[in-house]
Protein backbone atom coordinates (compact mmCIF):
# COMPACT_ATOMS: atom_id res chain seq x y z
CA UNK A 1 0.00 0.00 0.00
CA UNK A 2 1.59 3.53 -1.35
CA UNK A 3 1.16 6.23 1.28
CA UNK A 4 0.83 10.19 0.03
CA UNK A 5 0.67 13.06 1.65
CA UNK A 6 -0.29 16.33 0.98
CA UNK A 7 1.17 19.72 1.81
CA UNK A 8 1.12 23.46 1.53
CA UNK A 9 -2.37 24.21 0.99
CA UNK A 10 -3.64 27.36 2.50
CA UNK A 11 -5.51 30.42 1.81
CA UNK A 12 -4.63 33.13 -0.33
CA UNK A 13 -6.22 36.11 -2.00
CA UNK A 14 -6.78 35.78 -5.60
CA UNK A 15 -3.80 36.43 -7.37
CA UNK A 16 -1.92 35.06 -5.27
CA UNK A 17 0.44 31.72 -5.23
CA UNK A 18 0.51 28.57 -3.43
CA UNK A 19 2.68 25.49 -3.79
CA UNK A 20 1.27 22.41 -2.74
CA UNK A 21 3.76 19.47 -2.04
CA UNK A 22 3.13 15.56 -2.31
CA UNK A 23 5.24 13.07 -0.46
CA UNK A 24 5.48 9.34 -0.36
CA UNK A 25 6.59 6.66 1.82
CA UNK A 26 8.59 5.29 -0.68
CA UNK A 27 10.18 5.99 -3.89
CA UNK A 28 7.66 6.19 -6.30
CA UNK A 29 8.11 8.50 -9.28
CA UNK A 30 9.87 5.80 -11.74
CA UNK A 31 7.54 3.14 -10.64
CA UNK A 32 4.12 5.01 -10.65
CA UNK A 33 1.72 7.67 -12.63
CA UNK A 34 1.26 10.95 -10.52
CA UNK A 35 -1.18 13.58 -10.35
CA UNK A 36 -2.68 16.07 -8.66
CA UNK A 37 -6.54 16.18 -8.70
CA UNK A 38 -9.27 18.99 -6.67
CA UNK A 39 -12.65 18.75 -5.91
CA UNK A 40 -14.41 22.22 -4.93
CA UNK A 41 -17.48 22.37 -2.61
CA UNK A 42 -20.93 20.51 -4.06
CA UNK A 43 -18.57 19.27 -7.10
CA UNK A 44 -17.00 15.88 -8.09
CA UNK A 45 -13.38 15.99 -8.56
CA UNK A 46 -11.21 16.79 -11.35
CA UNK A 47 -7.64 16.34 -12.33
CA UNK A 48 -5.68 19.30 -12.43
CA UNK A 49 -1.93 17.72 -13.70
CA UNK A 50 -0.17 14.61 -15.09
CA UNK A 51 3.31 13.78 -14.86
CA UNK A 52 4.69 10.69 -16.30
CA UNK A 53 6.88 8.29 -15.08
CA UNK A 54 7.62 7.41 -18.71
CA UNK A 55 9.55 10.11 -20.45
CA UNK A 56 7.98 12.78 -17.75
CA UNK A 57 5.52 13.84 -20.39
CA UNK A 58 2.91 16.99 -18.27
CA UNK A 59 -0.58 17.33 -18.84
CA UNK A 60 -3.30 19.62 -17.93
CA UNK A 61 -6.92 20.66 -17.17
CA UNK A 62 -8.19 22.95 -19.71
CA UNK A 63 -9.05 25.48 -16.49
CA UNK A 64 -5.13 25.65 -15.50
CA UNK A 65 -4.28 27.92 -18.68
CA UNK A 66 -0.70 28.03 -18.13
CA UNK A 67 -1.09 28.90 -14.29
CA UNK A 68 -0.09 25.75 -12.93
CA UNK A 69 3.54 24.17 -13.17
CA UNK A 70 3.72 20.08 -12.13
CA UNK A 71 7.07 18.99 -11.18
CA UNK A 72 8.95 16.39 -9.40
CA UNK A 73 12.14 17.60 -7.28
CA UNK A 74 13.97 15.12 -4.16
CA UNK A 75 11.75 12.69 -4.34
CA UNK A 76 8.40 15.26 -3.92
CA UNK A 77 5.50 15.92 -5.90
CA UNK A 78 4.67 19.87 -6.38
CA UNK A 79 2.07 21.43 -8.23
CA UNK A 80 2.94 25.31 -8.63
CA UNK A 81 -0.28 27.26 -8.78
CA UNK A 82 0.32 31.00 -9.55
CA UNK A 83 -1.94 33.82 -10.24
CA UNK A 84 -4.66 31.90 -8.74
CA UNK A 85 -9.07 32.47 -9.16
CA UNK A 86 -11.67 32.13 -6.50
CA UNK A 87 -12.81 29.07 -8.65
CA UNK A 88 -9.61 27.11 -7.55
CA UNK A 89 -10.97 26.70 -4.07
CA UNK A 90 -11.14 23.36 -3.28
CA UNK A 91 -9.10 20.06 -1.54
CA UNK A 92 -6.30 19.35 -3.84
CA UNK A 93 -5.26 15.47 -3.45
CA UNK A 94 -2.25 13.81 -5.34
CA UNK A 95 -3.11 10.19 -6.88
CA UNK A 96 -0.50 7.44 -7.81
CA UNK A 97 -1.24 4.89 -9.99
CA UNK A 98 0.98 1.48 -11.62
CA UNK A 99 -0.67 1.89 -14.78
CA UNK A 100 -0.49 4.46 -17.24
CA UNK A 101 -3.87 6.87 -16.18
CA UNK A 102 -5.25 9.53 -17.97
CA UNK A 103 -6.63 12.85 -16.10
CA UNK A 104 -9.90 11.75 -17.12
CA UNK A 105 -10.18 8.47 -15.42
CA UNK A 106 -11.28 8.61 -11.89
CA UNK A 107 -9.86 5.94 -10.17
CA UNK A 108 -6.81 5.80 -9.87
CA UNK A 109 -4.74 2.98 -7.02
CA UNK A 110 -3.22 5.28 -4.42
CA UNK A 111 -4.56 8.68 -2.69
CA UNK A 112 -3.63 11.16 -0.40
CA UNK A 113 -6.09 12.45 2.05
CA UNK A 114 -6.18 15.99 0.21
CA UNK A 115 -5.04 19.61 1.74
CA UNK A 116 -7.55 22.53 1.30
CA UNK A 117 -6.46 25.38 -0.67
CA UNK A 118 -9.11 28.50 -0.19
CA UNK A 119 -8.80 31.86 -2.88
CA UNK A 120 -10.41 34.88 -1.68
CA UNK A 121 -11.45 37.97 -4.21
């Protein structure tokens, strides 16, 4: 069973920057899929980034429009959210997964129990 563990959520005005952080257990990143998904109030979740663990290929959410940098430094996980909207309120959980997963599918193996970013106007 893979552990993760988020970090560095918070609450910010909009505008604003946060970086949230994503640690494991173990070593992970050449053995699993990572992402980070959110899920604002009343609203099912979404992914926000990809980054594979072949060729370390990033992917998107249409919303992120360049705002958002996903990236992989001593053994952690961040997701770099700058210039950030009221509409990014929401718990932000990081997802591993064995098999090559797509920001569309839902279930992936392995989550973390989600930290709570909050963006003011």
């Amino acid at each position: 069973q893979l552990q993760l563990m988020e970090s560095g959520g918070g609450s910010v005005q909009a505008g604003g920057s946060l970086t949230l952080s994503c640690t494991t257990d173990k070593y992970t990143y050449s053995t699993y899929q990572m992402a980070w998904f959110r899920q604002p109030p009343g609203k099912e979740r979404e992914g926000v980034a990809l980054i594979s663990n072949h060729g370390g290929g990033t992917y998107y959410g249409d919303f992120v429009e360049g705002r958002f940098t996903i990236f992989i430094s001593q053994n952690t996980m961040y997701l770099q959210m700058n210039n950030l909207k009221p509409d990014a309120t929401a718990m932000y959980y990081c997802a591993a997964d064995y098999y090559q997963k797509r920001l569309a599918d839902p279930l992936w193996a392995f989550w973390g129990r989600g930290t709570q970013v909050t963006v003011s106007s």
